[in-house]
Protein backbone atom coordinates (compact mmCIF):
# COMPACT_ATOMS: atom_id res chain seq x y z
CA UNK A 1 0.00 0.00 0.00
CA UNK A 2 1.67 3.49 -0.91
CA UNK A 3 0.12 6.92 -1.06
CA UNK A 4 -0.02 7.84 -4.42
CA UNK A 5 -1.29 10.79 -6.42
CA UNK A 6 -1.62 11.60 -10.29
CA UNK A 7 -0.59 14.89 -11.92
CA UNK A 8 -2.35 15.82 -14.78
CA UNK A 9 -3.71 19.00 -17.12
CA UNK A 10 -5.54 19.68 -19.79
CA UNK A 11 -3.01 20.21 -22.18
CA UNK A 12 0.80 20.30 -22.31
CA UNK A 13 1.82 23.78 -21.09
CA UNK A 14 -0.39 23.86 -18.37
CA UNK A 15 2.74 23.52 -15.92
CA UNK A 16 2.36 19.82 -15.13
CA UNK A 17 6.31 19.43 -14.43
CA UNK A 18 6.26 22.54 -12.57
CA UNK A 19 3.71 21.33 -10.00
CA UNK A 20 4.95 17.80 -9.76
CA UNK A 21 8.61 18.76 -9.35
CA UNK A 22 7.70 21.36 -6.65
CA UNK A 23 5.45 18.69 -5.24
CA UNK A 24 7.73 15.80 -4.64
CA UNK A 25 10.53 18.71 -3.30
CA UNK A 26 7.99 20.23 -1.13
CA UNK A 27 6.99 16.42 0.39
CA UNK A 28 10.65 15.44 0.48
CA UNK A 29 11.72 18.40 2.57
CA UNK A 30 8.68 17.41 4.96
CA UNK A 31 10.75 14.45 5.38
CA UNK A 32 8.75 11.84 3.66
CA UNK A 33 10.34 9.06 1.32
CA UNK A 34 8.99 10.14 -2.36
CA UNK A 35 8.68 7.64 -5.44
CA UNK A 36 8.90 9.95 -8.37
CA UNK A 37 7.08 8.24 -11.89
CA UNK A 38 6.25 10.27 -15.03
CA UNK A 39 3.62 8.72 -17.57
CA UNK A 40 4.80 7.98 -20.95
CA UNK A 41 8.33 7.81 -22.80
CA UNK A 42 10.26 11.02 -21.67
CA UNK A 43 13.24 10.85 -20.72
CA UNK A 44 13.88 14.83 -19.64
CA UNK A 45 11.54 15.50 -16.74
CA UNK A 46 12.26 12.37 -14.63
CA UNK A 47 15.86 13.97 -14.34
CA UNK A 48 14.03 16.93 -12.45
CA UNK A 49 11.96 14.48 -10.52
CA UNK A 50 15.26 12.55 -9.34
CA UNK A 51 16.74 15.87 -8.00
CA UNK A 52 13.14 16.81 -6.05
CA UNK A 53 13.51 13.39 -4.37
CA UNK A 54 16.87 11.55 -4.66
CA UNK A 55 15.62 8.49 -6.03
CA UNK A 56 15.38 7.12 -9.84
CA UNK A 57 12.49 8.74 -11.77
CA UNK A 58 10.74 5.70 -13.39
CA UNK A 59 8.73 5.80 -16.94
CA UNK A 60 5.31 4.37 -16.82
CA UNK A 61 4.73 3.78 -20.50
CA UNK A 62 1.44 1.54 -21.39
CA UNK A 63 2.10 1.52 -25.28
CA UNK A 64 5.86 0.05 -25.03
CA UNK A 65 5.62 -1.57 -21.82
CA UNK A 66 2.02 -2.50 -22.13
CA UNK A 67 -1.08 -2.05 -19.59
CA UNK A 68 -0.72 -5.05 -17.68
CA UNK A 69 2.88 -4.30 -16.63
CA UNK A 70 1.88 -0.29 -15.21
CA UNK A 71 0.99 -1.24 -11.49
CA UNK A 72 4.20 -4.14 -11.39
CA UNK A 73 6.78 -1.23 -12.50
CA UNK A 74 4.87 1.14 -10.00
CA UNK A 75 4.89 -0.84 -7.13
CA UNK A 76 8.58 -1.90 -7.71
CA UNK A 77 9.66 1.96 -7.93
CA UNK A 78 7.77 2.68 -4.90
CA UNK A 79 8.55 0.22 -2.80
CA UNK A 80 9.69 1.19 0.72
CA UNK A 81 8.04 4.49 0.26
CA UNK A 82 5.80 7.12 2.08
CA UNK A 83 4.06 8.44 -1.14
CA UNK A 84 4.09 8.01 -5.04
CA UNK A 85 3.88 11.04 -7.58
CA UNK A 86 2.89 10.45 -10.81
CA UNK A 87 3.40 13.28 -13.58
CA UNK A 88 0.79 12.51 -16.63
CA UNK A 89 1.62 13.24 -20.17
CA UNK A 90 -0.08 15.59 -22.57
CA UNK A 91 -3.73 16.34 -22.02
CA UNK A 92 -5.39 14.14 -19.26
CA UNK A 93 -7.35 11.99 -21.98
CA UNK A 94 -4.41 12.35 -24.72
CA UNK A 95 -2.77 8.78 -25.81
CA UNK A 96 -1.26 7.16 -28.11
CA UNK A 97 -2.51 8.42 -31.65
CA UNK A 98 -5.38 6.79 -33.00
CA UNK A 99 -5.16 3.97 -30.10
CA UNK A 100 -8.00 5.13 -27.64
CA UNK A 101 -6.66 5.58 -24.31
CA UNK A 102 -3.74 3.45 -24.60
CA UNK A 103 -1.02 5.50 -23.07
CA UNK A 104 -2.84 7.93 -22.00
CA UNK A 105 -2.44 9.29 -17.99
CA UNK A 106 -6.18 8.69 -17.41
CA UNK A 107 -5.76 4.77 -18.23
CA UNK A 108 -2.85 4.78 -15.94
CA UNK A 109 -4.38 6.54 -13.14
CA UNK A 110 -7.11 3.95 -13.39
CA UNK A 111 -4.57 1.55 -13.93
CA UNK A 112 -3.19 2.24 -10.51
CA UNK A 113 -5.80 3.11 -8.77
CA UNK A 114 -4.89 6.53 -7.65
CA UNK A 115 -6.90 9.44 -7.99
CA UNK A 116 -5.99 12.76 -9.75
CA UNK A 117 -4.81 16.23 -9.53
CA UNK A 118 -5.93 18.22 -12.47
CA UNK A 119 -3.40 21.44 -12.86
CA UNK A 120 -5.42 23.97 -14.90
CA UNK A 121 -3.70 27.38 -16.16
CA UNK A 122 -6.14 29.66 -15.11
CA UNK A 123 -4.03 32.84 -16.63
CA UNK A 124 -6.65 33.99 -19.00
CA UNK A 125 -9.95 32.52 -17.26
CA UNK A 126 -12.30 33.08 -14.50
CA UNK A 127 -15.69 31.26 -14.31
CA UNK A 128 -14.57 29.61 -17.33
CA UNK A 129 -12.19 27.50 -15.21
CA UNK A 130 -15.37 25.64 -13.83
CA UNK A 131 -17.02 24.41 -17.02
CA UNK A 132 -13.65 23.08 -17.86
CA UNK A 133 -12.97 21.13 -14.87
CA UNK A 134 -16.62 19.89 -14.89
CA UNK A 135 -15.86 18.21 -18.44
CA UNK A 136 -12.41 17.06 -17.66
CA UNK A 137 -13.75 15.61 -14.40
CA UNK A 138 -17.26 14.27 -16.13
CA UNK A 139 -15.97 12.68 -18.92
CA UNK A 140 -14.76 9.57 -17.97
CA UNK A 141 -16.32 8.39 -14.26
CA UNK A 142 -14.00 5.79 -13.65
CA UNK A 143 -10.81 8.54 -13.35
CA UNK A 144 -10.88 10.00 -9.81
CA UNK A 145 -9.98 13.93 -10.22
CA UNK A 146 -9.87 14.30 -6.19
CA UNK A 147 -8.77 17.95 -6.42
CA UNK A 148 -7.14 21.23 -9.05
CA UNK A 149 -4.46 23.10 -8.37
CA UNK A 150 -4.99 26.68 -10.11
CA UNK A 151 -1.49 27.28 -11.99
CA UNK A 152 -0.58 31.08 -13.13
CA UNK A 153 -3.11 32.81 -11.32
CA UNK A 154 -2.64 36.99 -11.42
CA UNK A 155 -3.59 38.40 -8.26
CA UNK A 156 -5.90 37.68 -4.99
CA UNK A 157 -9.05 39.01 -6.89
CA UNK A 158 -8.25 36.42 -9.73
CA UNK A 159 -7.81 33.75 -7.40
CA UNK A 160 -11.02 34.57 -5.24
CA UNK A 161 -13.23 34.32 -8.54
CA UNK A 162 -11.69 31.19 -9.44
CA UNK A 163 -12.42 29.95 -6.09
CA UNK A 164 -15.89 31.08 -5.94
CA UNK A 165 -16.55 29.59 -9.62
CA UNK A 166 -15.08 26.07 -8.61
CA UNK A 167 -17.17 25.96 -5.22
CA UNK A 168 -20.64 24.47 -8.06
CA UNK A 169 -17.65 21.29 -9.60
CA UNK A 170 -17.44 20.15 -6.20
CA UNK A 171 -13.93 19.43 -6.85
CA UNK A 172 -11.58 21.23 -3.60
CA UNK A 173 -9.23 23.42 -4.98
CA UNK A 174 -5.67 21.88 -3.04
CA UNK A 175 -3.67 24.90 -4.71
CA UNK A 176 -3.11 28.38 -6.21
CA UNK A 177 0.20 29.33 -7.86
CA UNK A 178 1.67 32.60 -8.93
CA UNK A 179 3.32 33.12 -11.71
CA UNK A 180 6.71 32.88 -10.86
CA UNK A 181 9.68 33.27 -13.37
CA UNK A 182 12.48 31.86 -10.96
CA UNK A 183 11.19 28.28 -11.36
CA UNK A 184 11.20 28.60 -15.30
CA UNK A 185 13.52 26.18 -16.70
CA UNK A 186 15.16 26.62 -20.52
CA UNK A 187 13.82 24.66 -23.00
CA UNK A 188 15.34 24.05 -27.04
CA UNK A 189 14.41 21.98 -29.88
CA UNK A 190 13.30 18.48 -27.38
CA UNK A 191 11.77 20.07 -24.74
CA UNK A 192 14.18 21.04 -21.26
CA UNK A 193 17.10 21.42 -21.19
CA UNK A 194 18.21 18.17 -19.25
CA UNK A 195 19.43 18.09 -15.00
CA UNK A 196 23.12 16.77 -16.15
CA UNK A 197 23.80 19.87 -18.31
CA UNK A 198 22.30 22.41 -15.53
CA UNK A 199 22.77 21.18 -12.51
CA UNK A 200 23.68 23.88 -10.31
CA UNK A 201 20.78 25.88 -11.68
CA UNK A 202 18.62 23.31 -11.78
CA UNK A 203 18.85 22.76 -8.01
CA UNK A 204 17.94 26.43 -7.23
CA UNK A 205 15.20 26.32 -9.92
CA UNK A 206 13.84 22.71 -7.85
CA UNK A 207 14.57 24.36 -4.12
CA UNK A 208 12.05 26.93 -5.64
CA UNK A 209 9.51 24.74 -7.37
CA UNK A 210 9.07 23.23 -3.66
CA UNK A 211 8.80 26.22 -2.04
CA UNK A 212 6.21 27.88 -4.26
CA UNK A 213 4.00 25.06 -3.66
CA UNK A 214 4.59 24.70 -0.46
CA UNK A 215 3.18 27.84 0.50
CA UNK A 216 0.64 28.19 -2.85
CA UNK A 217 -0.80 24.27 -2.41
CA UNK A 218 -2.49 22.39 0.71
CA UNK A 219 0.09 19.62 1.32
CA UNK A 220 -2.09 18.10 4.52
CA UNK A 221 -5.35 17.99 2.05
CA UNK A 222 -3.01 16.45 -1.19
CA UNK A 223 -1.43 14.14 1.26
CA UNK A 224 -5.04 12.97 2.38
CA UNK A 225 -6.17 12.50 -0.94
CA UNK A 226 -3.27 10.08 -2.18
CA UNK A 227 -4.03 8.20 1.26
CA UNK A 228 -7.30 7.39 -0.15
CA UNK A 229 -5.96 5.14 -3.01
CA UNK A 230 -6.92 1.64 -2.10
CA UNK A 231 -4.06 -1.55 -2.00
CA UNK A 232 -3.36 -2.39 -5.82
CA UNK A 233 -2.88 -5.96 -4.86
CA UNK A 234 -0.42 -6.84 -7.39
CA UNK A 235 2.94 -8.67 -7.01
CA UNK A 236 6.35 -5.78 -7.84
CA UNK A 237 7.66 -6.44 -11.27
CA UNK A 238 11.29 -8.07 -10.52
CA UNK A 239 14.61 -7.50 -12.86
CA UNK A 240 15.54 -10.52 -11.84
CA UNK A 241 14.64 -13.98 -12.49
CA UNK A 242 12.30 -14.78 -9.03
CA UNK A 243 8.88 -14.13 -11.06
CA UNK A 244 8.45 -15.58 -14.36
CA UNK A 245 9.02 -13.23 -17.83
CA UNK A 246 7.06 -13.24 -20.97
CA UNK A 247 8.69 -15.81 -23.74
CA UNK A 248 10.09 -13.65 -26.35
CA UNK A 249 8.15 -13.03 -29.42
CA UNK A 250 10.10 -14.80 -32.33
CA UNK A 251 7.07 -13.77 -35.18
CA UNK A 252 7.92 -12.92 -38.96
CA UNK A 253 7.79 -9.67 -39.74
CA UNK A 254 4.48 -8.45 -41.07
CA UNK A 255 3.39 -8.51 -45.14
CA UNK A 256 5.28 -5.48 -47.13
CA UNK A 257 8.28 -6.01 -46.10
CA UNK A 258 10.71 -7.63 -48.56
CA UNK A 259 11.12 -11.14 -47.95
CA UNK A 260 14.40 -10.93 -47.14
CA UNK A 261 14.05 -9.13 -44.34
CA UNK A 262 12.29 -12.11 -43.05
CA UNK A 263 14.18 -14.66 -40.76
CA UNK A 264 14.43 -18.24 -42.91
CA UNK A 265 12.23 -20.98 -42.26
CA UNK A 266 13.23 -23.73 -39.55
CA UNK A 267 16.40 -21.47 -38.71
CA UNK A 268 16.87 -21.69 -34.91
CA UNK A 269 18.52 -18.47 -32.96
CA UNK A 270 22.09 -18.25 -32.01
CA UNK A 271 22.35 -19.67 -28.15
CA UNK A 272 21.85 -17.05 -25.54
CA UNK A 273 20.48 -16.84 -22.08
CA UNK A 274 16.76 -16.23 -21.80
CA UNK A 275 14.94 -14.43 -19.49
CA UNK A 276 14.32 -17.32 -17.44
CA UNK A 277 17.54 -19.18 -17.96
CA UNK A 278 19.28 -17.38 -15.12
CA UNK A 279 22.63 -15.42 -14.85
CA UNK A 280 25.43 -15.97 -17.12
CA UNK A 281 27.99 -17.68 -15.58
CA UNK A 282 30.64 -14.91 -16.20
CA UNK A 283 30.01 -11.50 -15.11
CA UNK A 284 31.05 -9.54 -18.15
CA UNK A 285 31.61 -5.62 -17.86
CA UNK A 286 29.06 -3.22 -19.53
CA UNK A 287 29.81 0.01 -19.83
CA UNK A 288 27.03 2.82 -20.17
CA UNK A 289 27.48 6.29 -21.70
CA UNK A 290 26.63 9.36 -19.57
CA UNK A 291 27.40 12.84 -19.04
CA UNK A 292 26.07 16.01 -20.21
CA UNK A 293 25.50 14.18 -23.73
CA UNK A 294 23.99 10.83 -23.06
CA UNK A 295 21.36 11.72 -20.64
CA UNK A 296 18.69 9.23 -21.79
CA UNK A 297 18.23 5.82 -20.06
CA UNK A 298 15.25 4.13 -18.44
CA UNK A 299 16.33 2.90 -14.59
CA UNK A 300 15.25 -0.73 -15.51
CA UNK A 301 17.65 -1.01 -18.08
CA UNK A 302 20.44 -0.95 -15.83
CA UNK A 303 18.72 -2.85 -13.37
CA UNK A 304 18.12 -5.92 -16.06
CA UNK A 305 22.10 -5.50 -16.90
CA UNK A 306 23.23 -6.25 -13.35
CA UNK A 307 20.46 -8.89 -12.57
CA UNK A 308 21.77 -10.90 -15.79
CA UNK A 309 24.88 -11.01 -14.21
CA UNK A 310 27.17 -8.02 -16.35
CA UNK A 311 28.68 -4.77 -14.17
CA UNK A 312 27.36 -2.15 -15.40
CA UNK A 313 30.24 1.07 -15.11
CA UNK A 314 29.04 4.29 -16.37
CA UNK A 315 31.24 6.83 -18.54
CA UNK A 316 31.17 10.29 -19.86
CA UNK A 317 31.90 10.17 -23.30
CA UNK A 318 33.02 14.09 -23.22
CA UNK A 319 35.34 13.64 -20.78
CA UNK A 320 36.56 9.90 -20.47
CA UNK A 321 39.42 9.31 -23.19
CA UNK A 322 39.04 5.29 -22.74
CA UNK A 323 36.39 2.65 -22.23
CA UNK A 324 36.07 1.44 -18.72
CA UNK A 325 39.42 -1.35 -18.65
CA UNK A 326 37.80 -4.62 -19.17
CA UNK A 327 35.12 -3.77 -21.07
CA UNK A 328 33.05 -6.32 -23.01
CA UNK A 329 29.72 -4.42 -23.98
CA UNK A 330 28.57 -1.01 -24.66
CA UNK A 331 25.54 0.59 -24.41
CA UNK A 332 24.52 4.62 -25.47
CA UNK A 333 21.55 5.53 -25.43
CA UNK A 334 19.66 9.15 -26.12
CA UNK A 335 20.34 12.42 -25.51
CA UNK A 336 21.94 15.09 -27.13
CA UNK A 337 25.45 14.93 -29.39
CA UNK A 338 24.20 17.90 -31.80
CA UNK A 339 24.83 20.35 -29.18
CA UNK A 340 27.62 18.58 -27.81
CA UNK A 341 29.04 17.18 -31.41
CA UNK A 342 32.48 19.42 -31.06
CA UNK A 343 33.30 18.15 -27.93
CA UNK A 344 32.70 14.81 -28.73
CA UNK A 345 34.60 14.87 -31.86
CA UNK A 346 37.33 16.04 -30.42
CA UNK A 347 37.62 13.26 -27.89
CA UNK A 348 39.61 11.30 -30.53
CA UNK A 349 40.92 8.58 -27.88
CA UNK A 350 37.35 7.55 -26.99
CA UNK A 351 36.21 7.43 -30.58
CA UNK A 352 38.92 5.17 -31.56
CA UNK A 353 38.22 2.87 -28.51
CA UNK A 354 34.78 2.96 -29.07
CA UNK A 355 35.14 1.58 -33.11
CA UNK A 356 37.98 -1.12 -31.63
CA UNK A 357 35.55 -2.52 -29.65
CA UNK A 358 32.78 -2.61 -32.24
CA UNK A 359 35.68 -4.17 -34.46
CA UNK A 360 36.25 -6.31 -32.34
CA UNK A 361 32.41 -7.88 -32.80
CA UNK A 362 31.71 -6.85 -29.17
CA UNK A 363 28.08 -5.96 -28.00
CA UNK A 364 27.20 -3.05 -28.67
CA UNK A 365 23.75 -1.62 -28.46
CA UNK A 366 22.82 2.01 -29.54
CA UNK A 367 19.67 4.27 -29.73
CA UNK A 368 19.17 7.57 -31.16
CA UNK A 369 21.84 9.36 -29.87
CA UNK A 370 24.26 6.48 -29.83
CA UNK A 371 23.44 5.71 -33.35
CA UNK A 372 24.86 9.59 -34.20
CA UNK A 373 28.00 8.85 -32.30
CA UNK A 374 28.38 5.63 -34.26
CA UNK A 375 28.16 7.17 -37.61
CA UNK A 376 30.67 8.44 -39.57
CA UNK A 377 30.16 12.26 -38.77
CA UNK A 378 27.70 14.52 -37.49
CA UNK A 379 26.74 17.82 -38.82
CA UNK A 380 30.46 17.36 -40.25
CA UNK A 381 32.36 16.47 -37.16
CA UNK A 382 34.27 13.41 -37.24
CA UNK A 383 32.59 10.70 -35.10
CA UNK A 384 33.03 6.97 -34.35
CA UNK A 385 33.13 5.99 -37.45
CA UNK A 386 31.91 2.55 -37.14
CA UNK A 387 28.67 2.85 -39.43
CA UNK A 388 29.09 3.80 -42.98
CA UNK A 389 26.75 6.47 -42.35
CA UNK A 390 26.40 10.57 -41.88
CA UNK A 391 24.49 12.47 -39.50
CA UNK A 392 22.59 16.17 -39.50
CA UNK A 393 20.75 18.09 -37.93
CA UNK A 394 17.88 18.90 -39.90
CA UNK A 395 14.19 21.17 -39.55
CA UNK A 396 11.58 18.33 -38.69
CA UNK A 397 10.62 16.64 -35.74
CA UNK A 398 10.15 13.11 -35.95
CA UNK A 399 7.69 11.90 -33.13
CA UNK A 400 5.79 9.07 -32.58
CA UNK A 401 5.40 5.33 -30.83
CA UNK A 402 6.59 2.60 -33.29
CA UNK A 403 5.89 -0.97 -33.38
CA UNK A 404 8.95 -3.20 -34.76
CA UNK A 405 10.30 -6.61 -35.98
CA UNK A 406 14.04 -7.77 -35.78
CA UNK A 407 14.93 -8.88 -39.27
CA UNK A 408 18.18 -10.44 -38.05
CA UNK A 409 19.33 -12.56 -35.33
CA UNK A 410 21.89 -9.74 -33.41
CA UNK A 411 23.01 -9.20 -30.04
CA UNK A 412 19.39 -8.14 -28.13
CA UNK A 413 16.85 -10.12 -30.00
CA UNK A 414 16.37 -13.18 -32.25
CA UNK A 415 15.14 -12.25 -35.85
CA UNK A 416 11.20 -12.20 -35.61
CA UNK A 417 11.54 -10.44 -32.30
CA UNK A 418 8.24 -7.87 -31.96
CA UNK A 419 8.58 -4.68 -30.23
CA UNK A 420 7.49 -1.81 -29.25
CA UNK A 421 9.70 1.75 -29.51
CA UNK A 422 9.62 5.16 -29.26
CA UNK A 423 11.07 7.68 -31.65
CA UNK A 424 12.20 11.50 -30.62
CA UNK A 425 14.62 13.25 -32.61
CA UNK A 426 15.57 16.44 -35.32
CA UNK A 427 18.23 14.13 -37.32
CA UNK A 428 18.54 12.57 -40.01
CA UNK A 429 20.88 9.52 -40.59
CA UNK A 430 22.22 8.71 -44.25
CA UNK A 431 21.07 6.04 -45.04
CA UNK A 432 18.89 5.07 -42.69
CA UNK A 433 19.62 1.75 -43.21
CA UNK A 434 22.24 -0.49 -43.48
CA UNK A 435 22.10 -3.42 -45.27
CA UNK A 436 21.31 -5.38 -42.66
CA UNK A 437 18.83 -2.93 -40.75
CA UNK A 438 18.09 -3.33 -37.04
CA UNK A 439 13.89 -3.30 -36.98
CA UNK A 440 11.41 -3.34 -39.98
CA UNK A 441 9.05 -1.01 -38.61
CA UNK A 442 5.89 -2.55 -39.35
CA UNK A 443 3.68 0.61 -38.05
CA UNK A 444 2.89 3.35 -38.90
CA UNK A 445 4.08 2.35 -42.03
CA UNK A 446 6.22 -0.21 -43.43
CA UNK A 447 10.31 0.70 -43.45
CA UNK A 448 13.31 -0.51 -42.34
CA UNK A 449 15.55 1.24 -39.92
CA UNK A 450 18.74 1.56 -38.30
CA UNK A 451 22.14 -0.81 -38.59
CA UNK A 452 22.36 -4.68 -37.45
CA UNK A 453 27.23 -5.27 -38.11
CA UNK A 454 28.86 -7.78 -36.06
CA UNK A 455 27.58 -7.09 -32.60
CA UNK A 456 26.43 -3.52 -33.43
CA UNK A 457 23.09 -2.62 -32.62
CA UNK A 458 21.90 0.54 -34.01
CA UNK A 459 18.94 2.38 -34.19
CA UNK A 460 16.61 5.63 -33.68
CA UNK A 461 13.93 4.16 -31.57
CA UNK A 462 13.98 3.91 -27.80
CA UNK A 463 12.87 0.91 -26.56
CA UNK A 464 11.92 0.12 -23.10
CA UNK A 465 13.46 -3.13 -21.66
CA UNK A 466 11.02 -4.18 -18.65
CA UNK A 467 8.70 -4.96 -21.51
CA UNK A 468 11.26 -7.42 -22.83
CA UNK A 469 13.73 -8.87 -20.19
CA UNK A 470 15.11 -11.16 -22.80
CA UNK A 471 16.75 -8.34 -24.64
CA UNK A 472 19.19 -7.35 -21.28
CA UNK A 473 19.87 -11.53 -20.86
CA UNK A 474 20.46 -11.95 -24.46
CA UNK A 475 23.28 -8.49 -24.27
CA UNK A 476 24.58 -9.60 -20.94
CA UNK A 477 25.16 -13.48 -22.51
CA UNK A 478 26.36 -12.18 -25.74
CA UNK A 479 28.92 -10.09 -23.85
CA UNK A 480 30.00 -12.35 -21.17
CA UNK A 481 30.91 -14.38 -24.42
């Protein structure tokens, strides 16, 4: 049983992170033992949420991880703790495009049983604010929105209307912010600017998230609320191997595709470790980009590494000239080597190590920004050089949840493999893939994508490993080998 509340809004912009991250700093302070959980695939805001609380700020993502898995991952982030916060994603209703509620923070509050805290920028509203909570809170009964918080109110006046208009919802109002530009935090082309690149300032701007909501929002009355969520009476999801895993999908990729892609009849996959064939018997050395460039990583993925039996060492690719000594698998994920492509180019040492190693036919697994650094250059600055390959940045977003097949047996899935990813990013890769590519993506759309050489793995989409333990047993096997 934990104490748990959901943030949500409207709409994105509505100062959901704002009021979450002040939140869990304002709880923490009081000296309670906050979970910190964010709904959906971003990476950038659980950083602020681990600096409001000192713990890991865990993904709850229904699409990649799927629905049944949402109150498992939950209960094993909040284990041991006094209260759970929750930040939603987009609009309270908003999901997955064209999927219903899938993904969306209202299925996950009902999901895990918690009830909700709708912020609502009130900036340019009065009475107004009422009919909008009334639909918000009306639309679907089975979400529990327990209380608002008013975000971006003007002055006392504008505060006592709102007050007086929400008093017909019959929704309490737990809060009433100011505008206030010292907990304002920089954004560019992804959204925030990421904890690792700010951190001194991003401590003052937390410090003062926590203390305007400690004296705009009723703590005692938000506190009672999340008290009222009812035992979810499910078992913690485990990295480990005490519960049992999902087999691994090993279907053909889906019609369109050109048959080669597909994985040849009767073929069996290489031997590695499963999911519920234990540890590997050696304990092979992983090591994990960081820093200021590589700031994108799920908590679990880690957590998979060291329960298959690998030591997982992190590195900062900006600074560290060599690999970790001993190292037998790499993984870089996400983050940010456009604005930090100079730097890394002119690490020379660590690019050289890094293509050795992928010489070498070691593991190596790579999303997004990893694939960048992999390439041959990026926005014309020498990088790794291990995929024949260059990167830009370019004008267009590319956003959206992708569903994938492996089309080749490779070092974190068996050809036929199904999966679900995530795709955030401004670059573009040429080509886009190799030929052997890492997924057919077999929606939206049919295409293949990313790089699949020796032990390379490389590709745009973010995956989420929970979903698929077998992937982190397959690395960890493939590296201790």
């Amino acid at each position: 049983m934990v104490a748990r509340l959901v943030i949500a809004a409207p709409a994105s912009g509505s100062g959901k992170t704002t009021v979450t991250t002040g939140l869990m700093a304002a709880f923490t302070r009081a000296g309670l033992t906050v979970s910190p959980h964010k709904v959906g695939p971003d990476y950038i805001d659980p950083g602020y949420h681990s600096l409001a609380t000192g713990r890991p700020g865990r993904n709850l993502d229904a699409y990649m991880c799927g629905p049944e898995l949402m109150a498992p991952l939950f209960a094993h982030g909040a284990r041991g703790c006094d209260l759970a916060v929750v930040e939603g994603v987009m609009g309270l209703y908003d999901g997955a495009s064209g999927m219903g509620e899938l993904a969306s923070t209202a299925q996950v509050a009902k999901l895990l049983r918690a009830p909700v805290v709708l912020v609502v920028d009130a900036s340019s509203q009065s009475r107004s604010v009422a009919a909008l909570v009334h639909g918000f809170v009306s639309w679907d009964p089975e979400v529990r929105v327990g209380g608002v918080i008013l975000n971006k109110v003007g002055s006392d006046r504008h505060e006592a209307l709102l007050r007086e208009a929400m008093e017909d919802v019959g929704v309490p109002v737990l809060g009433a912010l100011r505008r206030a530009p010292q907990v304002d935090t920089p954004s560019r082309h992804l959204g925030l600017v990421p904890v690792a690149e700010r951190r001194a300032d991003a401590v003052d701007a937390v410090a003062a998230m926590g203390e305007q909501v400690r004296q705009g929002c009723d703590l005692e009355g938000l506190l009672a609320l999340a008290r009222t969520a009812p035992p979810l009476g499910v078992e913690a999801w485990e990295p480990g191997f005490g519960l049992p895993h999902p087999a691994p999908s090993r279907e053909s990729p889906a019609d369109g595709l050109p048959a080669a892609a597909r994985p040849a009849r009767g073929s069996a996959p290489d031997p590695a470790p499963q999911a519920q064939e234990g540890r590997v018997s050696a304990r092979p050395l992983v090591a994990v980009a960081g820093g200021s460039a590589f700031t994108f990583s799920y908590a679990e993925h880690t957590e998979l590494l060291t329960a298959a039996g690998a030591e997982v060492i992190t590195f900062d690719p900006l600074r560290d000239e060599q690999l970790p000594p001993g190292t037998s698998g790499l993984v870089i994920g996400g983050g940010f080597p456009e604005v930090y492509a100079a730097e890394l180019s002119a690490n020379e040492r660590l690019r050289k190590a890094v293509a050795e190693l992928a010489r070498s036919g070691a593991p190596v697994a790579a999303e997004c920004a990893g694939l960048l650094y992999l390439a041959r250059s990026l926005d014309g600055q020498p990088m790794c050089g291990v995929l024949d390959a260059d990167a830009r940045m370019s004008g267009r977003l590319t956003l959206g949840y992708r569903e994938a097949v492996a089309v080749r047996d490779n070092s974190l899935a068996v050809a036929g493999t199904r999966l679900r990813g995530h795709e955030f990013h401004r670059t573009v890769i040429e080509p886009g893939a190799g030929a052997d590519p890492a997924w057919g993506v077999v929606h939206p759309g049919r295409r293949f994508e990313g790089f699949v050489q020796g032990g390379v793995h490389a590709s745009y989409l973010h995956t989420h490993w929970a979903a698929r333990p077998e992937v982190a047993h397959r690395f960890a096997g493939a590296c201790a080998r």
